[in-house]
C-alpha atoms as a PDB file:
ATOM      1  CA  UNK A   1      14.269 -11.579   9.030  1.00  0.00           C
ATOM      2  CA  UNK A   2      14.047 -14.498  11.528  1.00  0.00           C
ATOM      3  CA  UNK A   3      12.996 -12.209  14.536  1.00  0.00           C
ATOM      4  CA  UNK A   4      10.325 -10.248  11.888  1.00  0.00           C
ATOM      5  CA  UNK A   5       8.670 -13.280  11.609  1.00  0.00           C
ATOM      6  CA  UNK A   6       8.623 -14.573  14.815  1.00  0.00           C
ATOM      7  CA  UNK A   7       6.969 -11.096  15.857  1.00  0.00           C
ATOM      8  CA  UNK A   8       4.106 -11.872  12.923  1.00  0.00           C
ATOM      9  CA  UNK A   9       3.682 -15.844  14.230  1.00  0.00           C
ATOM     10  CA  UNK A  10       3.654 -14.161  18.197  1.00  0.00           C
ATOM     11  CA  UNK A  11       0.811 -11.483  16.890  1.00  0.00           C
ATOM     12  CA  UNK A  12      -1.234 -14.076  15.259  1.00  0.00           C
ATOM     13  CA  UNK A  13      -1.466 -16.700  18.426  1.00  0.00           C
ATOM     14  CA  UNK A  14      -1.866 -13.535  20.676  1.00  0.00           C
ATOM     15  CA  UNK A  15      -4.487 -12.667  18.524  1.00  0.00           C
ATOM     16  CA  UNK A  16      -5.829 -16.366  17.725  1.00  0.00           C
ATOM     17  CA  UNK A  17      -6.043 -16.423  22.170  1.00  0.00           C
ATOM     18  CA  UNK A  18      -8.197 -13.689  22.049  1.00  0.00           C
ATOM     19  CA  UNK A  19     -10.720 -14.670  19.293  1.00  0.00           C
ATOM     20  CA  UNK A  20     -11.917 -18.188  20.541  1.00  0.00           C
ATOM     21  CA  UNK A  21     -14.148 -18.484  17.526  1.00  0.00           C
ATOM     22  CA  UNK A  22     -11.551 -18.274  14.929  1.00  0.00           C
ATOM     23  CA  UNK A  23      -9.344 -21.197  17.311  1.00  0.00           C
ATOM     24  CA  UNK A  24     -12.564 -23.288  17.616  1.00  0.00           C
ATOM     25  CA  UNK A  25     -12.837 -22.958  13.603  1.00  0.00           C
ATOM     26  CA  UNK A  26      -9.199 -22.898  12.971  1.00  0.00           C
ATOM     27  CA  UNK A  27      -8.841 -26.371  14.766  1.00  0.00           C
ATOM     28  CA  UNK A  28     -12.752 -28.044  14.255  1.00  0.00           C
ATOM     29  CA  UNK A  29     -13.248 -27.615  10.264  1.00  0.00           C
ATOM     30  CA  UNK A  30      -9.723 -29.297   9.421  1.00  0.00           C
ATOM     31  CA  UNK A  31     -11.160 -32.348  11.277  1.00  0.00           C
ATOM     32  CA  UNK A  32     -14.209 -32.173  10.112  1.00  0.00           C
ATOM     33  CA  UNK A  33     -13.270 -31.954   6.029  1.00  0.00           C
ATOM     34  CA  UNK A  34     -10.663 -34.862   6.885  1.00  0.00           C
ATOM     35  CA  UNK A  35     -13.902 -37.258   7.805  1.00  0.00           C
ATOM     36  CA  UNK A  36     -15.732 -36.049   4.715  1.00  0.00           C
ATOM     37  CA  UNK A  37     -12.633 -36.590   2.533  1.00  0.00           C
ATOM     38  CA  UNK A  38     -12.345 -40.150   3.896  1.00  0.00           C
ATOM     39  CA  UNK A  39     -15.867 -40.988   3.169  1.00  0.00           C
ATOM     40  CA  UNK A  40     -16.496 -39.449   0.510  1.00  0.00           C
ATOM     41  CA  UNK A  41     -13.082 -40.800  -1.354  1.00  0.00           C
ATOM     42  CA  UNK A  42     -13.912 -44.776  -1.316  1.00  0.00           C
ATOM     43  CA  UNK A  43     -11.293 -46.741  -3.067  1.00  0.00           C
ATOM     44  CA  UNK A  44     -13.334 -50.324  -2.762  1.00  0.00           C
ATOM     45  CA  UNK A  45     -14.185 -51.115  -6.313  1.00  0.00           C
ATOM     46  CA  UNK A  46     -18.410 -52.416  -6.147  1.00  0.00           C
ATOM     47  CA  UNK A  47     -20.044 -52.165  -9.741  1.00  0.00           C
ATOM     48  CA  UNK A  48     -16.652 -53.413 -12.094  1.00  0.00           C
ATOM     49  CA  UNK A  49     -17.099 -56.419 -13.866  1.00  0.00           C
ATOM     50  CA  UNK A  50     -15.229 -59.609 -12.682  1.00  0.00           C
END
């Protein structure tokens, strides 16, 4: 089983190498979402009554 799915992860990265638009994707959107998360999820507390 182990070498089966080290042929599948070798296949994908061969294949990733080859396709430089899915690697630009497969590595820019993750960043990109993790900014937008952090923005977008503000934990300072502004209109509560003290």
């Amino acid at each position: 089983m182990g070498s089966r799915l080290h042929g599948i992860i070798v296949k994908e990265f061969i294949q990733l190498g080859r396709d430089r638009l899915a690697l630009t994707l497969m590595l820019f959107v993750p960043v990109v979402m993790l900014f937008i998360f952090g923005w977008a999820i503000n934990t300072d507390v502004k209109h509560a009554p003290t």
